[in-house]
Protein backbone atom coordinates (compact mmCIF):
# COMPACT_ATOMS: atom_id res chain seq x y z
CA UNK A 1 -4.63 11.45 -20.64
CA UNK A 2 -5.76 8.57 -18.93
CA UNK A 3 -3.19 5.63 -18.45
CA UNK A 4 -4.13 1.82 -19.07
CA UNK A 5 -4.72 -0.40 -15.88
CA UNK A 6 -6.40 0.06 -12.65
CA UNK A 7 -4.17 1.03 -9.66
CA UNK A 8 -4.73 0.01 -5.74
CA UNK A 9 -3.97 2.85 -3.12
CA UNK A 10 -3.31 1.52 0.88
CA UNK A 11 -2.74 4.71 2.63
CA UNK A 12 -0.83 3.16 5.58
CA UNK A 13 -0.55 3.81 9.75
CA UNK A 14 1.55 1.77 11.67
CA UNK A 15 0.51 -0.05 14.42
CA UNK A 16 0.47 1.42 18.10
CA UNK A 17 3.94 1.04 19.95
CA UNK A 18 6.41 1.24 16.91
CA UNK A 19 7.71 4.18 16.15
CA UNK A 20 7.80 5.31 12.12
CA UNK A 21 11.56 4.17 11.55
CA UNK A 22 10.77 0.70 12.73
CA UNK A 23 7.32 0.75 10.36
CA UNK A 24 9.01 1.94 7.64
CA UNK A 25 12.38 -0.48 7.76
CA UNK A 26 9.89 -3.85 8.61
CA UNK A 27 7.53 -2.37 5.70
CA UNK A 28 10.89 -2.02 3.33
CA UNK A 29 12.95 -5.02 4.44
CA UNK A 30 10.28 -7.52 5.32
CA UNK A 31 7.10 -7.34 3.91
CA UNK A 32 8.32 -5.62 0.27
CA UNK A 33 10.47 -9.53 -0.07
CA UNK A 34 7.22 -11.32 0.92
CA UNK A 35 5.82 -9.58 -1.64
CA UNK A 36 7.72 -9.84 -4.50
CA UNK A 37 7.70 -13.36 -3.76
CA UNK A 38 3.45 -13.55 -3.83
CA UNK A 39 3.42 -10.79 -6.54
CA UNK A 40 2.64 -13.43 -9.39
CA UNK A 41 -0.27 -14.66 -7.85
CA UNK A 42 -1.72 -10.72 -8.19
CA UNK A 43 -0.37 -10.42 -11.74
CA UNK A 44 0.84 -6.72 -10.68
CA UNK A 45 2.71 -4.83 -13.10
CA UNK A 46 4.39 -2.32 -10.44
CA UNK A 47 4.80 -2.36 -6.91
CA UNK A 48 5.69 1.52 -5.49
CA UNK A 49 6.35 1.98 -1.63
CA UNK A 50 6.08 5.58 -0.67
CA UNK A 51 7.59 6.58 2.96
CA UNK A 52 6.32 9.56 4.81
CA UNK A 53 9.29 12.04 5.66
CA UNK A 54 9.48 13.34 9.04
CA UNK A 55 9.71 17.28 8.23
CA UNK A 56 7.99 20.22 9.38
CA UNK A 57 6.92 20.36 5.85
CA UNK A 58 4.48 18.05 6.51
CA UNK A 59 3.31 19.95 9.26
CA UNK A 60 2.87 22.81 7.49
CA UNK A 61 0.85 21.35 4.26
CA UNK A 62 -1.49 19.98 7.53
CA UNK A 63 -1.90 22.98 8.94
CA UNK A 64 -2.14 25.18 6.44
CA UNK A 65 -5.41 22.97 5.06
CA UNK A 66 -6.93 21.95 8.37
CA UNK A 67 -6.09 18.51 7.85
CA UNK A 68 -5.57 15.55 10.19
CA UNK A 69 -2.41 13.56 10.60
CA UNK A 70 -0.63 12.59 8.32
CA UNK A 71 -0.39 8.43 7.22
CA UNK A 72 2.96 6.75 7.71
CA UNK A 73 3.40 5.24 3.97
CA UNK A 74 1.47 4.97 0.79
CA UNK A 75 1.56 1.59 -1.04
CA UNK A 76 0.95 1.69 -4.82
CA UNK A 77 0.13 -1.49 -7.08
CA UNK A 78 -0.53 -1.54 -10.47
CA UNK A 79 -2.37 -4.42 -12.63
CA UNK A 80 -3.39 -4.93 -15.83
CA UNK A 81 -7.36 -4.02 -15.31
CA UNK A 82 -9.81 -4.77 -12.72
CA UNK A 83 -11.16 -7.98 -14.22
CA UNK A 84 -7.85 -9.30 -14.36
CA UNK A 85 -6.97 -8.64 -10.66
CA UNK A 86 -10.30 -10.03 -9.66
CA UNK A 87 -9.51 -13.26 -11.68
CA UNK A 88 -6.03 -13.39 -10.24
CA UNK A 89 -7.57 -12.80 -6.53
CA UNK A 90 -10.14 -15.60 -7.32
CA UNK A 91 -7.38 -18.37 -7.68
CA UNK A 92 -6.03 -21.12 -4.84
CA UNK A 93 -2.65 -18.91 -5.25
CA UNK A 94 -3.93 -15.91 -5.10
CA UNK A 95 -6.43 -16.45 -1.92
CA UNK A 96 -3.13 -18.23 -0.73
CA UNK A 97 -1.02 -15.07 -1.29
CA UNK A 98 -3.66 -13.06 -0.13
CA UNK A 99 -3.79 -14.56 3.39
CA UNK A 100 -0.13 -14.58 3.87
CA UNK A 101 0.28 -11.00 3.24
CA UNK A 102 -2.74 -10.17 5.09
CA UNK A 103 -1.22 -11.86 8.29
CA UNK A 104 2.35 -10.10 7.37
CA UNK A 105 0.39 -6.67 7.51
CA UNK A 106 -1.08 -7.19 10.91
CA UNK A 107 2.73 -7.27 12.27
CA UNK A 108 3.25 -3.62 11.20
CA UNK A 109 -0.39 -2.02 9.96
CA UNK A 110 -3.34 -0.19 11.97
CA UNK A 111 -6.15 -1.41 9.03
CA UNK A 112 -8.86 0.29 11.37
CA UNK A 113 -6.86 3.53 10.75
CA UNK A 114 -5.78 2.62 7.04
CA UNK A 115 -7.38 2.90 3.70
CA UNK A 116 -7.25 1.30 0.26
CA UNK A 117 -8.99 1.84 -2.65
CA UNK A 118 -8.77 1.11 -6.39
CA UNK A 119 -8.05 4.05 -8.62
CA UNK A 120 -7.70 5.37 -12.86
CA UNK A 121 -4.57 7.23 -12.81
CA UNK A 122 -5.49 10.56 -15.78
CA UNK A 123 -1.64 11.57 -16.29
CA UNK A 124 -2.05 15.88 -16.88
């Protein structure tokens, strides 16, 4: 069943020199406030951090499949529909919010070895 609303995806690495407990605590304790506080300007409906464990399940799943390493956090944001975020991103505040964050990120994120992308969640 597909669910209403688009969804963005960043698939995060940290930046070089910091290890995945100081990533994950600036990501969590920092950036998450900063935000909240912009999160109006986006008209998001949901805001989902997801924190890579350190476990030697991880390295199995890897291995097992051939793939590369694994990413150090996965951000999820929900919004209404993609016209709507578009609108929201096409405002003074949201260009505003937009650049704040964006400068936040480069504290703690590796964009050249990140991803985002905008996604329909089908719930099975």
């Amino acid at each position: 069943m597909k669910k209403d609303g688009i969804k963005l995806v960043m698939c995060l690495t940290r930046k070089e020199g910091m290890s995945l407990a100081e990533f994950q605590d600036y990501w969590l304790n920092s950036h998450a406030k900063l935000w909240a506080k912009h999160a109006s300007a986006y008209r998001s409906k949901r805001y989902v951090q997801a924190h890579t464990l350190e476990t030697p399940l991880n390295d199995g799943l890897r291995a097992s499949r051939g793939m590369g390493p694994a990413y150090d956090g996965v951000a999820e944001v929900w919004f209404e529909s993609e016209a709507d975020l578009m609108q929201a991103l096409g405002t003074a505040e949201g260009e505003a919010a937009s650049a704040v964050l964006l400068a936040d990120e480069g504290k703690f994120i590796d964009h050249a070895r990140s991803v985002a992308f905008i996604v329909v969640e089908h719930e099975l």
